[in-house]
Protein backbone atom coordinates (compact mmCIF):
# COMPACT_ATOMS: atom_id res chain seq x y z
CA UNK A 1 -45.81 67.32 -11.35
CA UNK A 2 -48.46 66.24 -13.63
CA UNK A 3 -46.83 66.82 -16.70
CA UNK A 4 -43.83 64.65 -15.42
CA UNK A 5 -46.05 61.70 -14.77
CA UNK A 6 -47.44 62.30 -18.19
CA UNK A 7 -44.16 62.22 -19.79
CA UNK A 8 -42.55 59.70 -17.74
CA UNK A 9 -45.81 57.46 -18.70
CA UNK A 10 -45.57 58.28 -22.13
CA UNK A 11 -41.66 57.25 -22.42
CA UNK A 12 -41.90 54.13 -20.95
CA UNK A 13 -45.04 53.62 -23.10
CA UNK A 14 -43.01 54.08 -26.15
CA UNK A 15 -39.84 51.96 -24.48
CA UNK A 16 -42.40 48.99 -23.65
CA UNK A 17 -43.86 49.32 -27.94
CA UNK A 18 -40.29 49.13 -29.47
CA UNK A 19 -38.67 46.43 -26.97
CA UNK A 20 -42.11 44.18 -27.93
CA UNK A 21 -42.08 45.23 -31.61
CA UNK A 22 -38.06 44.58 -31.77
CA UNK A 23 -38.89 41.03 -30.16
CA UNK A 24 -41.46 39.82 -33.12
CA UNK A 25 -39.82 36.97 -35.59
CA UNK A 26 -38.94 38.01 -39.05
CA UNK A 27 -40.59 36.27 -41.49
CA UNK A 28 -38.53 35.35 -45.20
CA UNK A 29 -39.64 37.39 -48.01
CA UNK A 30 -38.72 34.51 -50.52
CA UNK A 31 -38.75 30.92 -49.81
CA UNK A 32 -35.11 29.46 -50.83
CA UNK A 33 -35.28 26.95 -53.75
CA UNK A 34 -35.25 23.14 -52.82
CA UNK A 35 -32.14 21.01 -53.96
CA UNK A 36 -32.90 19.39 -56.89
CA UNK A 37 -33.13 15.46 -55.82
CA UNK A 38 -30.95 12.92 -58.14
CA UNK A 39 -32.57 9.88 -58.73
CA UNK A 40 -30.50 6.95 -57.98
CA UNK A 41 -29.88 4.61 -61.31
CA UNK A 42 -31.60 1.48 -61.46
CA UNK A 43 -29.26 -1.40 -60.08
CA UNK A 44 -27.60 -3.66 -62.16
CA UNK A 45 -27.72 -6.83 -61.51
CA UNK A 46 -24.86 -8.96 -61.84
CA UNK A 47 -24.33 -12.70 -61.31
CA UNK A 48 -24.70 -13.93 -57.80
CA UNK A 49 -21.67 -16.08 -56.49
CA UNK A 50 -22.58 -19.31 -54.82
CA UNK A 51 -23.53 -18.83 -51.15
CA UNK A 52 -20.99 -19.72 -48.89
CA UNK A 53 -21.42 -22.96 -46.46
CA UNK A 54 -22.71 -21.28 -43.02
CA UNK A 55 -20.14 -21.72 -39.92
CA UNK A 56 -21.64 -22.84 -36.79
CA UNK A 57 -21.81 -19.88 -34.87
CA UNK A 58 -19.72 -20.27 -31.37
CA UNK A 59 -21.22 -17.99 -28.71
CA UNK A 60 -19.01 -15.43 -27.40
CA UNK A 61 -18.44 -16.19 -23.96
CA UNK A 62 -20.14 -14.49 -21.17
CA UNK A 63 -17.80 -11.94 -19.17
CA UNK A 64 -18.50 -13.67 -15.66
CA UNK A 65 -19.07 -10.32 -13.07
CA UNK A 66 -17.06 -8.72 -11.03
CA UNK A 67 -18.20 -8.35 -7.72
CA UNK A 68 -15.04 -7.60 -6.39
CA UNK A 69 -15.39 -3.93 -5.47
CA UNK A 70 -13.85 -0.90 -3.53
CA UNK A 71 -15.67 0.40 -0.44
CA UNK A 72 -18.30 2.70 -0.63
CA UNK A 73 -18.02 5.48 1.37
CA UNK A 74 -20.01 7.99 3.79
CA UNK A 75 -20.17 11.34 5.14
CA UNK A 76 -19.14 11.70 9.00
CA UNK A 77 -21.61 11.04 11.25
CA UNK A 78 -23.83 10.29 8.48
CA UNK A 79 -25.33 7.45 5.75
CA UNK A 80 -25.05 10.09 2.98
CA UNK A 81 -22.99 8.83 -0.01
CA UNK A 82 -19.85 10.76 -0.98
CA UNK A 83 -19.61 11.39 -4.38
CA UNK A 84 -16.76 9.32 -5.00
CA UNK A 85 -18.44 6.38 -4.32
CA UNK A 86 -20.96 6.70 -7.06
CA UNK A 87 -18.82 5.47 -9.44
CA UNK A 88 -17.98 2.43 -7.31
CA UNK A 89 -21.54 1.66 -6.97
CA UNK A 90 -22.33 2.26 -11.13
CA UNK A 91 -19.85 -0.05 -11.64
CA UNK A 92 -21.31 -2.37 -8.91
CA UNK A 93 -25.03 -1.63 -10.72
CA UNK A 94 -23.37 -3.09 -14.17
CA UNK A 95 -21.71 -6.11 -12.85
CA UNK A 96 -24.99 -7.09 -10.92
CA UNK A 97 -27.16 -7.08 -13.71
CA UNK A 98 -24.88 -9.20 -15.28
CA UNK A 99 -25.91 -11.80 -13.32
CA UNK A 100 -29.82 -10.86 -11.76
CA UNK A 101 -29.98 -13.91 -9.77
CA UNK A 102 -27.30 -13.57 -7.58
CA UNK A 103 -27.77 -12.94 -4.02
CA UNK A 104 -25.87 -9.86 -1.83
CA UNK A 105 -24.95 -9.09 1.47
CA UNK A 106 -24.48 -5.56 2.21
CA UNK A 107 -22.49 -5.05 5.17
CA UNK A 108 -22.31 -1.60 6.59
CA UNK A 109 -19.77 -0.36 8.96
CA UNK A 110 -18.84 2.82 11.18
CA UNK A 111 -15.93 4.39 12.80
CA UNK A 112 -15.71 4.20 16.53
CA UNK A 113 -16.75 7.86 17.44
CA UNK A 114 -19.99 7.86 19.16
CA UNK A 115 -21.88 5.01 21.02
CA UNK A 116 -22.02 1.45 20.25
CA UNK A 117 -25.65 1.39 19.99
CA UNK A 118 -25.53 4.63 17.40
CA UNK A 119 -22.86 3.26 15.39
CA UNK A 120 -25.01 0.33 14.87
CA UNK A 121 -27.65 1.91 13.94
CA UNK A 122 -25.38 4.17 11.63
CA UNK A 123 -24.14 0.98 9.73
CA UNK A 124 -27.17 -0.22 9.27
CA UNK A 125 -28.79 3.01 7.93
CA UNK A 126 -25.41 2.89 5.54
CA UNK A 127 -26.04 -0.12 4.63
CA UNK A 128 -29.65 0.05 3.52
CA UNK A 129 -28.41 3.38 1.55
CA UNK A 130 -26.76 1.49 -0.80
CA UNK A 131 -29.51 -0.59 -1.35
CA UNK A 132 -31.74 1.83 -2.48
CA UNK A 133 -29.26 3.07 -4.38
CA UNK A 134 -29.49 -0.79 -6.15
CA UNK A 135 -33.59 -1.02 -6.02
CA UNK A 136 -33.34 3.17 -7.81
CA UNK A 137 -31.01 1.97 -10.53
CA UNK A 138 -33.05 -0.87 -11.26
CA UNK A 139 -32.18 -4.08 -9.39
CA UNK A 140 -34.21 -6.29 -7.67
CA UNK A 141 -34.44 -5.34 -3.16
CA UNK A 142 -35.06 -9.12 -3.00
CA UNK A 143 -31.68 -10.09 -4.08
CA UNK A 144 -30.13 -7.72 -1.01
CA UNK A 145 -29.57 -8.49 2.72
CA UNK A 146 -28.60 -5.32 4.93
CA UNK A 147 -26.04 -6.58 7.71
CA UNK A 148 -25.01 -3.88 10.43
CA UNK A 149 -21.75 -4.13 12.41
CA UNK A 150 -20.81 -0.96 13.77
CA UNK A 151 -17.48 -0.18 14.43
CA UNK A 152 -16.57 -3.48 14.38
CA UNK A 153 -13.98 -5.19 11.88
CA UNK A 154 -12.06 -1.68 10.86
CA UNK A 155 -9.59 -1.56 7.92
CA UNK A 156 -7.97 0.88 9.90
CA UNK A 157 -7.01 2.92 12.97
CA UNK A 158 -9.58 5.05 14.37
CA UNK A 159 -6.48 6.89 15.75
CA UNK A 160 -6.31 9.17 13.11
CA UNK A 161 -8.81 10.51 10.43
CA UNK A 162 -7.73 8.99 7.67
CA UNK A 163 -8.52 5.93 8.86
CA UNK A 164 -11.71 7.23 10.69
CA UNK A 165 -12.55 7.33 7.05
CA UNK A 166 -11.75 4.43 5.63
CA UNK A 167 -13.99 2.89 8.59
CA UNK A 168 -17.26 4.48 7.72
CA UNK A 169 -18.14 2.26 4.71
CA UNK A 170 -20.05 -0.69 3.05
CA UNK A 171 -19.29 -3.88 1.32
CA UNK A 172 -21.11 -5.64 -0.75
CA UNK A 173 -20.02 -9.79 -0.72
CA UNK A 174 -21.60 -12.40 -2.81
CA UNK A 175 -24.27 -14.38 -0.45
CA UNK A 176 -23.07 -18.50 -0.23
């Protein structure tokens, strides 16, 4: 028994050496040459033509934003963003620093499952998702009022899913 230990030690002795010696860099035996560098020939110089009268410079005109966006959606029961709305709300980050001063009401929604109070709630909670979604991308909380209204106003039927779905959202409208 002892002379197993001894040999089972000594193999994985020898199995740990070569594994760390295979592991070592390998150094270059030779240095490669450096490319020879070409030095550039001196410029010529050759005779200037007459600067040309300067054009008044026009600004380009400012792309007014877009705040005409899709809904932004949510998980059931839930003010978790879906994925798909990302997008929506990248665009929404780029078209509202286009314009920093501009004031935003976020209006969050729900679908009509549950109670009226919890729905509220639920819209409001959706609601001040997206705007620290805004404040984490960079844009200013100030600029953002949250505005619950439960299951109020749907752009559907919350007969079926679909539009169950459609109802659990936010909006984002341009404060007067």
């Amino acid at each position: 028994m002892n002379i197993t230990k001894n040999l089972l030690f000594t193999t994985l002795l020898a199995l740990f050496t070569l594994t760390m010696y295979s592991c070592k860099t390998k150094k270059l035996a030779a240095k490669p040459a450096p490319k020879p560098v070409e030095k550039a020939a001196p410029p010529v110089e050759a005779e200037k033509p007459a600067p040309a009268p300067e054009k008044e410079e026009t600004p380009e005109p400012v792309e007014k934003p877009n705040f005409n966006l899709d809904n932004i959606q949510f998980e059931f029961n839930s003010f978790v963003l879906k994925t798909s709305s990302f997008p929506i709300l990248d665009k929404a980050v780029t078209e509202m620093k286009k314009s920093p001063d501009t004031k935003f009401i976020l209006n969050g929604y729900s679908s009509a499952e549950g109670t009226p109070e919890h729905n509220m709630q639920l819209s409001v909670d959706r609601a001040n998702a997206v705007k620290s979604y805004f404040i984490n991308a960079g844009l200013n909380g100030n600029n953002f009022t949250v505005v619950g209204h439960g299951e109020k106003n749907p752009i559907s039927s919350n007969n079926s899913e679909e539009g169950r779905i459609l109802n659990r959202r936010t909006e984002i409208k341009v404060q007067k």
